[in-house]
PDB file of N, CA and C in Angstrom:
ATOM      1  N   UNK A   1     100.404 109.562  95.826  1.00  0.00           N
ATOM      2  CA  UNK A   1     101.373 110.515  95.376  1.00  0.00           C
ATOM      3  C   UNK A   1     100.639 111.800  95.018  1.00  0.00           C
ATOM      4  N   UNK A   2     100.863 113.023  95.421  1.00  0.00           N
ATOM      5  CA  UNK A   2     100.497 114.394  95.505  1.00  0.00           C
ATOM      6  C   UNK A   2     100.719 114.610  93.866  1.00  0.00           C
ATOM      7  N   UNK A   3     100.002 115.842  93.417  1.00  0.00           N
ATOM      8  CA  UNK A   3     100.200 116.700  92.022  1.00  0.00           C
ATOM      9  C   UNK A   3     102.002 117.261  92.213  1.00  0.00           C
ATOM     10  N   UNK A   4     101.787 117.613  93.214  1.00  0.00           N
ATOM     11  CA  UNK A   4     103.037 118.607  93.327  1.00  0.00           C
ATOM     12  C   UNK A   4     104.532 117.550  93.153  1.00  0.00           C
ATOM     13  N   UNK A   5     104.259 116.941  94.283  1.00  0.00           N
ATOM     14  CA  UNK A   5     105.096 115.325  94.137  1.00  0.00           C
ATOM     15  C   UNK A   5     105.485 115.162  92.721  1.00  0.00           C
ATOM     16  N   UNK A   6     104.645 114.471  91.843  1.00  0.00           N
ATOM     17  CA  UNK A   6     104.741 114.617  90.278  1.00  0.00           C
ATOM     18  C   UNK A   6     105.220 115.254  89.639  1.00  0.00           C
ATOM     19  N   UNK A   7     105.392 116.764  90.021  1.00  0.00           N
ATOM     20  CA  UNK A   7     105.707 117.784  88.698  1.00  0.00           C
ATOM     21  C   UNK A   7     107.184 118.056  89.157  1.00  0.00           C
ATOM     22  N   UNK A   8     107.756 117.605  90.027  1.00  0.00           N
ATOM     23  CA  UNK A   8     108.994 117.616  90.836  1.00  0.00           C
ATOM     24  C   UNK A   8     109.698 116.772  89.749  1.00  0.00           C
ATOM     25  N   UNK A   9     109.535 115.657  89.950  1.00  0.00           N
ATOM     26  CA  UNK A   9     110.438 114.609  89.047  1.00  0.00           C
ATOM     27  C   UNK A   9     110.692 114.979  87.689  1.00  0.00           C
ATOM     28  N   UNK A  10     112.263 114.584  87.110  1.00  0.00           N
ATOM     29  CA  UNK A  10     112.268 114.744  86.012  1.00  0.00           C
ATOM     30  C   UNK A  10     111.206 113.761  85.116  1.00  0.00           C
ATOM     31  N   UNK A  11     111.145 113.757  83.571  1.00  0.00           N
ATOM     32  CA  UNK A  11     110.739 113.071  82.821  1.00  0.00           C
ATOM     33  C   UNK A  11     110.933 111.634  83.171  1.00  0.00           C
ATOM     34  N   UNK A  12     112.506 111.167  83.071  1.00  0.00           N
ATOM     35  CA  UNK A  12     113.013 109.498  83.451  1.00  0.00           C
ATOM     36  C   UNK A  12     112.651 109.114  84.554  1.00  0.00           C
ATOM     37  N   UNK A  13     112.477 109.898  85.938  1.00  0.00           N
ATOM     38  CA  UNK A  13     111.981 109.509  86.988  1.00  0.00           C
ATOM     39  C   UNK A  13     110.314 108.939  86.824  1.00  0.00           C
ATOM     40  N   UNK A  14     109.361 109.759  86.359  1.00  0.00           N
ATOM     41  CA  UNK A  14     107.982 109.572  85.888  1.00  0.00           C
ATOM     42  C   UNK A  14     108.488 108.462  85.524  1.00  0.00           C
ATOM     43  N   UNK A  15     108.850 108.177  84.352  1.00  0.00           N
ATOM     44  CA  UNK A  15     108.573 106.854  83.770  1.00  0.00           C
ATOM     45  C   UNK A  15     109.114 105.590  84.790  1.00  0.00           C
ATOM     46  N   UNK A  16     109.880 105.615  85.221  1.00  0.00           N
ATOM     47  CA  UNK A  16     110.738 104.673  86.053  1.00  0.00           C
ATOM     48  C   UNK A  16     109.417 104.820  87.429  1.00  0.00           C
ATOM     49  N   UNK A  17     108.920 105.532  87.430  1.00  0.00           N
ATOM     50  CA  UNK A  17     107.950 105.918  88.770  1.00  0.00           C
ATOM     51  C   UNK A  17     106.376 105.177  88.402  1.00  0.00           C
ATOM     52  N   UNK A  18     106.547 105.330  87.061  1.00  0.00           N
ATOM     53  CA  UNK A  18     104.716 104.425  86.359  1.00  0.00           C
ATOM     54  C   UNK A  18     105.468 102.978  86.033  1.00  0.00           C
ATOM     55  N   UNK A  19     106.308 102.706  85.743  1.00  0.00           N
ATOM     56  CA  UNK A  19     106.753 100.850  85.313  1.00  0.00           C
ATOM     57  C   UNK A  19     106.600 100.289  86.887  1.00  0.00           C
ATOM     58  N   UNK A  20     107.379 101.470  88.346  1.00  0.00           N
ATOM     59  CA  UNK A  20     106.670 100.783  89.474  1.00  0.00           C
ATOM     60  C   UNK A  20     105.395 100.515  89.810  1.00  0.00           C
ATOM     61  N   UNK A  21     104.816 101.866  89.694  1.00  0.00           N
ATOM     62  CA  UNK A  21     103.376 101.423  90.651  1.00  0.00           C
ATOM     63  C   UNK A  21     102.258 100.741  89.649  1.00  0.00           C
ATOM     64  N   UNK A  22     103.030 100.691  88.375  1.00  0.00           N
ATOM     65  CA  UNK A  22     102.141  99.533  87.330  1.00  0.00           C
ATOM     66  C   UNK A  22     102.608  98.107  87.906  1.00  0.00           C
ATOM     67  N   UNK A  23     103.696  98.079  88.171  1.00  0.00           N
ATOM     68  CA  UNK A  23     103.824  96.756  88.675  1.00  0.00           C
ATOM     69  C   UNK A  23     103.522  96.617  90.112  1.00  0.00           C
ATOM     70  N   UNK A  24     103.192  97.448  91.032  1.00  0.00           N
ATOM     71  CA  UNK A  24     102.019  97.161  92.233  1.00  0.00           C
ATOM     72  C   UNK A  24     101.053  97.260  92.336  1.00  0.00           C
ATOM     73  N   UNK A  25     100.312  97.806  91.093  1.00  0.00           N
ATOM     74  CA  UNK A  25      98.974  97.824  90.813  1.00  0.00           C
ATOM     75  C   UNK A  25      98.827  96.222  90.366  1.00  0.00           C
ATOM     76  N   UNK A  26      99.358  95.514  89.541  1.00  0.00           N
ATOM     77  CA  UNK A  26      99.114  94.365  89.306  1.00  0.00           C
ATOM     78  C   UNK A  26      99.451  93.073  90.426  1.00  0.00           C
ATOM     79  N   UNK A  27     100.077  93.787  90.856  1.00  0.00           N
ATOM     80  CA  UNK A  27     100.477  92.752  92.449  1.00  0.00           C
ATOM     81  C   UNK A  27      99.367  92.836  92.886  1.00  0.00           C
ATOM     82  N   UNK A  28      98.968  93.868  93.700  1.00  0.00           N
ATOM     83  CA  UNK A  28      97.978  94.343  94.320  1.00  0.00           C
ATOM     84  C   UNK A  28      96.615  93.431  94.053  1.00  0.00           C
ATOM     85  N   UNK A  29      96.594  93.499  92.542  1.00  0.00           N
ATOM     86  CA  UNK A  29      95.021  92.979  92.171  1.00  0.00           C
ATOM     87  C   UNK A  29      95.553  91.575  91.860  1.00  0.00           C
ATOM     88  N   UNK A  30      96.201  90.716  92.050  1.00  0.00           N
ATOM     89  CA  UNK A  30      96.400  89.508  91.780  1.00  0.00           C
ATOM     90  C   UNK A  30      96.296  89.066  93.072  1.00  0.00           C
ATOM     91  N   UNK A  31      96.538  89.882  94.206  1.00  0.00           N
ATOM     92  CA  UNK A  31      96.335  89.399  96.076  1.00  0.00           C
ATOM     93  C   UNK A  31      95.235  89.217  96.024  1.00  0.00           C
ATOM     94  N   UNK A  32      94.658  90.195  95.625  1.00  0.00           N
ATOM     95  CA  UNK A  32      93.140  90.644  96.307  1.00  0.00           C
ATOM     96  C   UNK A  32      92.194  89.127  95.616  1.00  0.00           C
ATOM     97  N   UNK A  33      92.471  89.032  94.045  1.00  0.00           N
ATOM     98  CA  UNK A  33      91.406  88.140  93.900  1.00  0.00           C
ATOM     99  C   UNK A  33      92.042  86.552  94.145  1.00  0.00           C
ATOM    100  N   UNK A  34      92.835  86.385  94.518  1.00  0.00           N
ATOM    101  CA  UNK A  34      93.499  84.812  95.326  1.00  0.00           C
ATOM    102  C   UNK A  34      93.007  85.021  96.870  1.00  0.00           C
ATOM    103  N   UNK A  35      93.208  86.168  97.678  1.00  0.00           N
ATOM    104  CA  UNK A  35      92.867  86.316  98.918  1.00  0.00           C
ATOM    105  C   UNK A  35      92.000  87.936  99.232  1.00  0.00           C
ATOM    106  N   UNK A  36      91.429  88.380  99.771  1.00  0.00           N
ATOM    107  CA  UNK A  36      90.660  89.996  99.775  1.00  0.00           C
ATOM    108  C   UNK A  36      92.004  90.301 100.946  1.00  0.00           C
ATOM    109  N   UNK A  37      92.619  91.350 100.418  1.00  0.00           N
ATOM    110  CA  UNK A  37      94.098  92.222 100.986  1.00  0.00           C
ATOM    111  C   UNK A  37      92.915  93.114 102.200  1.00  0.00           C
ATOM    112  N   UNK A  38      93.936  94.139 103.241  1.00  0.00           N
ATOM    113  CA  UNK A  38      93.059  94.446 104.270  1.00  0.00           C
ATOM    114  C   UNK A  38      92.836  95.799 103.596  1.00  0.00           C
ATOM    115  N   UNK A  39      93.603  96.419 103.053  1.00  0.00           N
ATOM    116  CA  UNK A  39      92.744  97.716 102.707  1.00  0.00           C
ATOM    117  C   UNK A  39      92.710  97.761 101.323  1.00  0.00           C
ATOM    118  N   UNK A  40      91.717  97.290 100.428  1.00  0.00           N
ATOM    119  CA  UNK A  40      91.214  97.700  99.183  1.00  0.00           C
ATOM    120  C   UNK A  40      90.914  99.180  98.687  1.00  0.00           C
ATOM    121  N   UNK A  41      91.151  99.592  99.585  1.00  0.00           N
ATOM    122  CA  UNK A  41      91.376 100.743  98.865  1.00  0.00           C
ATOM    123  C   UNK A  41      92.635 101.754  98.067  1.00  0.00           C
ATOM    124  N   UNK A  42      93.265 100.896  98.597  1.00  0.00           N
ATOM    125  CA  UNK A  42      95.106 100.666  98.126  1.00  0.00           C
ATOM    126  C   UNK A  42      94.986 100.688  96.529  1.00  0.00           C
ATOM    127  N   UNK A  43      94.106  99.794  96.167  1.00  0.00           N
ATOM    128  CA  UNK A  43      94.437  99.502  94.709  1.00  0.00           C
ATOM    129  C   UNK A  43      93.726 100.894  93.767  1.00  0.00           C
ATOM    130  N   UNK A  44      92.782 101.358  94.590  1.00  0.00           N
ATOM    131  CA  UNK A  44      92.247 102.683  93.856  1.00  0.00           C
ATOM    132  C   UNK A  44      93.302 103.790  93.806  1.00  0.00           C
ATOM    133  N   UNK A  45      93.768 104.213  95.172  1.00  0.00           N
ATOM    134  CA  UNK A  45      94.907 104.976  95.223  1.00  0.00           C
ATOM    135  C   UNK A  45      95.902 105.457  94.313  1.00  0.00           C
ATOM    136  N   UNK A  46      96.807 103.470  93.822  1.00  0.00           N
ATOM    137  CA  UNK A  46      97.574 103.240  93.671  1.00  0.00           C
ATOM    138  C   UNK A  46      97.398 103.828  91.593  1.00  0.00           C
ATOM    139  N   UNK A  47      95.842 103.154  91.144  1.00  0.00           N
ATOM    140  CA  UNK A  47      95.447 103.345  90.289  1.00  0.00           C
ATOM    141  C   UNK A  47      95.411 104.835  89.750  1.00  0.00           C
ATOM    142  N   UNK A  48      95.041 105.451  90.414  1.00  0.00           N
ATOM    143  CA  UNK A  48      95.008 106.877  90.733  1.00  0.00           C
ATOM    144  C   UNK A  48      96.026 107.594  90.090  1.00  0.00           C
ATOM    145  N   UNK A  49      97.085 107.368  91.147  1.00  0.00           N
ATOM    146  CA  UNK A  49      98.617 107.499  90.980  1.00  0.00           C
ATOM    147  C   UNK A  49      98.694 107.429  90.095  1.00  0.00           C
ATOM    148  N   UNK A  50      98.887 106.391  89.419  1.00  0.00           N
ATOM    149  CA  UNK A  50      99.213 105.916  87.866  1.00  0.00           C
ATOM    150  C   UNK A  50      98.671 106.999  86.484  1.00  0.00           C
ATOM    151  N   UNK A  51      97.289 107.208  86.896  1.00  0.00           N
ATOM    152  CA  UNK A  51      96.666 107.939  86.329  1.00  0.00           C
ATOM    153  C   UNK A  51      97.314 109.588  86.627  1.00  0.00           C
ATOM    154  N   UNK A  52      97.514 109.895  87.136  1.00  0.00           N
ATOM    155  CA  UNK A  52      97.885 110.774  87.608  1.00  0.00           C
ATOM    156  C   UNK A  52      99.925 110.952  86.946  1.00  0.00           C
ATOM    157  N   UNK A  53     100.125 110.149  86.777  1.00  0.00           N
ATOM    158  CA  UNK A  53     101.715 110.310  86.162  1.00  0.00           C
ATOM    159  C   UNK A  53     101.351 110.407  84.812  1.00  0.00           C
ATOM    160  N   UNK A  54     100.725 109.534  84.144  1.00  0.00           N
ATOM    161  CA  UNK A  54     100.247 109.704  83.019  1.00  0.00           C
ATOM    162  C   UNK A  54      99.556 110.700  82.084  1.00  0.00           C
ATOM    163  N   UNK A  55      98.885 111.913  83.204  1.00  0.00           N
ATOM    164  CA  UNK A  55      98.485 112.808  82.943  1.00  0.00           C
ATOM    165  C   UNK A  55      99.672 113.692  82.782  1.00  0.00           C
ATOM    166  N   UNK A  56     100.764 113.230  83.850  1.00  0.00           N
ATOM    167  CA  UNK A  56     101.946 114.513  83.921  1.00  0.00           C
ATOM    168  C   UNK A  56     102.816 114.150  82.489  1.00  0.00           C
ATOM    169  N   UNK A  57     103.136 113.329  81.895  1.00  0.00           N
ATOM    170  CA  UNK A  57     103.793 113.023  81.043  1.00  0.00           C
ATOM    171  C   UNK A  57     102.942 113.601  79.395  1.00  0.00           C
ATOM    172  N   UNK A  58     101.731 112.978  79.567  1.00  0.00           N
ATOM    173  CA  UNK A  58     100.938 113.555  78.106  1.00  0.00           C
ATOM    174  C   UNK A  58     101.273 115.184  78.346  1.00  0.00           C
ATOM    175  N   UNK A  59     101.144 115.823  79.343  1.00  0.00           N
ATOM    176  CA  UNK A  59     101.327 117.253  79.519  1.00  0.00           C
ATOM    177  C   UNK A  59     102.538 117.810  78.857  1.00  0.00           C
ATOM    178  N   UNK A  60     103.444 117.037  79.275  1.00  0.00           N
ATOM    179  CA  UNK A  60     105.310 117.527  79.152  1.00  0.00           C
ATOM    180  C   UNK A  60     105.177 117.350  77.676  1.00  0.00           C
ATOM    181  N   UNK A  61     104.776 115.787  77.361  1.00  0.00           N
ATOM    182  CA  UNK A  61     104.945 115.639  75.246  1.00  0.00           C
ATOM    183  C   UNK A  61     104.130 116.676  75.214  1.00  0.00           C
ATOM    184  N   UNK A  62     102.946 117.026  75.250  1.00  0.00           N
ATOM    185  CA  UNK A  62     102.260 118.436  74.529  1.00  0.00           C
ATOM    186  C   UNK A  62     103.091 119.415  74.337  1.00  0.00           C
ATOM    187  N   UNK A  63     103.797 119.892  75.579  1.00  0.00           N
ATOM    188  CA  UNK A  63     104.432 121.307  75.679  1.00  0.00           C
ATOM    189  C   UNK A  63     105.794 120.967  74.960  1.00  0.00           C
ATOM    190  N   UNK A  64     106.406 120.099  75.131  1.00  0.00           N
ATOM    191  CA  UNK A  64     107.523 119.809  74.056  1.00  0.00           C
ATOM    192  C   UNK A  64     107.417 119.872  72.713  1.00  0.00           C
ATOM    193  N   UNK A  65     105.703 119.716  72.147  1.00  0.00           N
ATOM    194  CA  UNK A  65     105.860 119.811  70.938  1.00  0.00           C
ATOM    195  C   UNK A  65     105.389 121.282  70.235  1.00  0.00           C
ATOM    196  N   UNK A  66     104.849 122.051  71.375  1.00  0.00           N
ATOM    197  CA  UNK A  66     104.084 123.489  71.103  1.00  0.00           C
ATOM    198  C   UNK A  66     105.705 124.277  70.808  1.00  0.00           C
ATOM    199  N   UNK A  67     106.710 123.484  72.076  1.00  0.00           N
ATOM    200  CA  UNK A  67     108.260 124.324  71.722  1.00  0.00           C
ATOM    201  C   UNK A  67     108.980 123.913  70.837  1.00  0.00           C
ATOM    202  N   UNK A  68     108.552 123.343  69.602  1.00  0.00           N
ATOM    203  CA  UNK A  68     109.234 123.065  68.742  1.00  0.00           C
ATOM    204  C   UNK A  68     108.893 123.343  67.439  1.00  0.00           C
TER     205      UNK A  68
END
């Protein structure tokens, strides 16, 4: 998922958007160590992502609280 991608969505979307790819990040790594999945690099990506929403959200609470 792109920066730009991210800053598109409202707030409820983000969150509804990190409860998913938290729950395919944990899919993901529960394949891999029962069987090695074909592209491992999926789970970095995916991790990424995650990281990456999380950054967009701490951002929004900051600026919500500078406007208040």
């Amino acid at each position: 998922m792109k920066k730009e991608d991210i800053k598109e969505l409202t707030t409820d979307e983000l969150r509804l958007r990190l409860a998913e790819e938290q729950a395919l990040y944990t899919r993901l790594k529960m394949n891999h160590a029962v069987s090695p999945i074909e592209n491992p690099m999926k789970i970095r990506v995916v991790r990424r992502g995650i990281a990456l929403i999380h950054t967009e959200l701490t951002h929004r609470e900051k600026a919500q609280q500078v406007n208040q």
